[in-house]
Structures are given as structure tokens and as C-alpha cells.
N, C-alpha and C. Protein backbone atom coordinates (compact mmCIF):
# COMPACT_ATOMS: atom_id res chain seq x y z
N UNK A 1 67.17 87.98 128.20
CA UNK A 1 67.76 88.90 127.29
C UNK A 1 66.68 89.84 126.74
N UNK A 2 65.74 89.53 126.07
CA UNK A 2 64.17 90.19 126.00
C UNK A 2 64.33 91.11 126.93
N UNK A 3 64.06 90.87 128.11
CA UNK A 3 63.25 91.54 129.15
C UNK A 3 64.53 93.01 129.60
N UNK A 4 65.65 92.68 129.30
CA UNK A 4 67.06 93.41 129.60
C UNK A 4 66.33 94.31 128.41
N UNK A 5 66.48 93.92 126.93
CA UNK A 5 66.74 94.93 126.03
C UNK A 5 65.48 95.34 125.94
N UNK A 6 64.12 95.00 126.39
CA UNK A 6 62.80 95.75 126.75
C UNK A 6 62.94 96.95 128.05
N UNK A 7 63.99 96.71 128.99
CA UNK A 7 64.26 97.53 129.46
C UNK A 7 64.83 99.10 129.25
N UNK A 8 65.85 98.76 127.82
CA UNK A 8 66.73 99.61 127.91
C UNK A 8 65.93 100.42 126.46
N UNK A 9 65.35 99.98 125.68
CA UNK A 9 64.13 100.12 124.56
C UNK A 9 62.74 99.20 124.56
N UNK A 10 62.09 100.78 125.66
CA UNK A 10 60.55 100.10 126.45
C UNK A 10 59.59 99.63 124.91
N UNK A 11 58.81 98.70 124.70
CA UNK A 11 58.33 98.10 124.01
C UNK A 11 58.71 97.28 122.89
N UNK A 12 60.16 96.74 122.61
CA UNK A 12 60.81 95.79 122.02
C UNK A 12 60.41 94.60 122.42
N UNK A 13 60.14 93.87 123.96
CA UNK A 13 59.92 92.93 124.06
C UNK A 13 58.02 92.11 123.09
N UNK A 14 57.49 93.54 123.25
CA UNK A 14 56.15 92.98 122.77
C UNK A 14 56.25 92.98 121.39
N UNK A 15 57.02 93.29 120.47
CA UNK A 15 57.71 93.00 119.22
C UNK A 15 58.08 91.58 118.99
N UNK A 16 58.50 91.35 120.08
CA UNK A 16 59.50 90.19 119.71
C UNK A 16 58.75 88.97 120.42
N UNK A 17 57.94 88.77 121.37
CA UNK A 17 57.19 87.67 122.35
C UNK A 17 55.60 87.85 121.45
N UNK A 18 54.75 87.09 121.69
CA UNK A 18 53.25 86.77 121.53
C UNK A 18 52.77 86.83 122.70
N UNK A 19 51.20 86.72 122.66
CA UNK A 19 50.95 86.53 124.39
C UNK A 19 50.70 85.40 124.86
N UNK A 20 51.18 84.25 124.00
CA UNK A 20 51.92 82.91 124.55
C UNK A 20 52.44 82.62 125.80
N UNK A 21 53.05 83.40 125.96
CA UNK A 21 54.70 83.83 125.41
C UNK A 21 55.71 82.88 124.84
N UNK A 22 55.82 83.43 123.23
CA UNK A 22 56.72 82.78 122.61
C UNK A 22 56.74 84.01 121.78
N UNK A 23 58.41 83.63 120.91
CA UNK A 23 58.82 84.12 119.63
C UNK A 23 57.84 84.39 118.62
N UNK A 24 57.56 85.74 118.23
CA UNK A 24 56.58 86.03 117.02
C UNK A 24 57.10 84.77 116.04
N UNK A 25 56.01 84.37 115.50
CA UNK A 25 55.95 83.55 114.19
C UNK A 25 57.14 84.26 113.04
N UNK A 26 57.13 85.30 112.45
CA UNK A 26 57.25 85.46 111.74
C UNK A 26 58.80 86.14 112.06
N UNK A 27 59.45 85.88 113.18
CA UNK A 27 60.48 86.52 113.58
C UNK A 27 61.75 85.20 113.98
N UNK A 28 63.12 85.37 113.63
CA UNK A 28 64.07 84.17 114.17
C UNK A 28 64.82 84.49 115.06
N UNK A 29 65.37 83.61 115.79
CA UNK A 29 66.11 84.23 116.95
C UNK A 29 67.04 82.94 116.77
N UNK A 30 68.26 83.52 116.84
CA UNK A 30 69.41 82.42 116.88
C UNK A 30 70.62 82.88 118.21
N UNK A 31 70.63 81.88 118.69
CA UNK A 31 72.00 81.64 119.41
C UNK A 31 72.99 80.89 119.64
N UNK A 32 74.44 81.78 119.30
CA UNK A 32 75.78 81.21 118.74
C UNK A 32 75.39 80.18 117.40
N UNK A 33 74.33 80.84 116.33
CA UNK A 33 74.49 80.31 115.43
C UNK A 33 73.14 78.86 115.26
N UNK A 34 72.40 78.84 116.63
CA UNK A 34 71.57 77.67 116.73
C UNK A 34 70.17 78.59 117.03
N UNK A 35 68.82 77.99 116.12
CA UNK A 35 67.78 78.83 116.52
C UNK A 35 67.52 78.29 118.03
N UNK A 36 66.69 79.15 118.26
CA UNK A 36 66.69 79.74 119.74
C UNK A 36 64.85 79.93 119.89
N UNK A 37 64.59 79.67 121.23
CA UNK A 37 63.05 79.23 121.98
C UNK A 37 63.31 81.08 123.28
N UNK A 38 62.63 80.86 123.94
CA UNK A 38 62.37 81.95 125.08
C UNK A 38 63.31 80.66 126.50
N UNK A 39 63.23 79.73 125.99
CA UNK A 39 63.97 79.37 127.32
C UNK A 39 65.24 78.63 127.18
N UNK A 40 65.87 79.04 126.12
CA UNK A 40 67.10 79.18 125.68
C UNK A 40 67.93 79.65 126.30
N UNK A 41 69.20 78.89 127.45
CA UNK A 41 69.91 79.38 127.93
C UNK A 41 71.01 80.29 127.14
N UNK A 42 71.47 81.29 128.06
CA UNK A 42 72.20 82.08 127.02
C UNK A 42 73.59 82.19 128.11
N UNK A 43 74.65 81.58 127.69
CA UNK A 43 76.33 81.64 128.07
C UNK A 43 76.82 83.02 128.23
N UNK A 44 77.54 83.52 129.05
CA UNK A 44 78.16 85.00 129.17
C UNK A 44 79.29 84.40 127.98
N UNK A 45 78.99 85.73 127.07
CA UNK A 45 79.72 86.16 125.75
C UNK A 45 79.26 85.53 124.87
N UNK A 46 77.51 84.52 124.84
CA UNK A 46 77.31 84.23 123.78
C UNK A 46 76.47 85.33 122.79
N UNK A 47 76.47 84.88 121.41
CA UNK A 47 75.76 85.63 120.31
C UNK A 47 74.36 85.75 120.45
N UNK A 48 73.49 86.55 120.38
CA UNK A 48 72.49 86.37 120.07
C UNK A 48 72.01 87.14 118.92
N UNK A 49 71.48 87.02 117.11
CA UNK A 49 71.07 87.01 116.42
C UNK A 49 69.45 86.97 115.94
């Protein structure tokens, strides 16, 4: 999902990843309501927050 919406708005992903690669510290990522990792499967029509 990152890498889609880094596509469509070039430099969002390095906003949002470390050079880990993981979730900035200081940033949350939830899906359908559950926090969320980079290898967080994501369901067609789920939320992401």
C-alpha cells in the first residue's frame, strides 16, 4: 500500500518507512481498526488509517 500511494505521491513512502524499513516511530498506522507493521496483510476493501 506504501509503495502504491508512493507511486501516485512520489516521496510519501520515505515519510512514512525508516531505512529499517519500518513505520516512522513517531507515526501510527492502523488496519480495520488494528495497529499495523509493513508486513501487515491488507484484505480487498480493508481500512487503512
Amino acid at each position: 500500500m506504501i509503495d502504491e500511494l508512493d507511486r501516485h505521491c512520489p516521496g510519501m513512502g520515505d515519510r512514512i518507512r525508516d531505512t529499517r524499513p519500518a513505520i516512522r516511530k513517531h507515526m501510527n498506522v492502523f488496519v480495520d481498526g488494528e495497529r499495523a507493521g509493513l508486513a501487515t496483510p491488507l484484505a480487498p476493501g480493508a481500512e487503512v488509517w
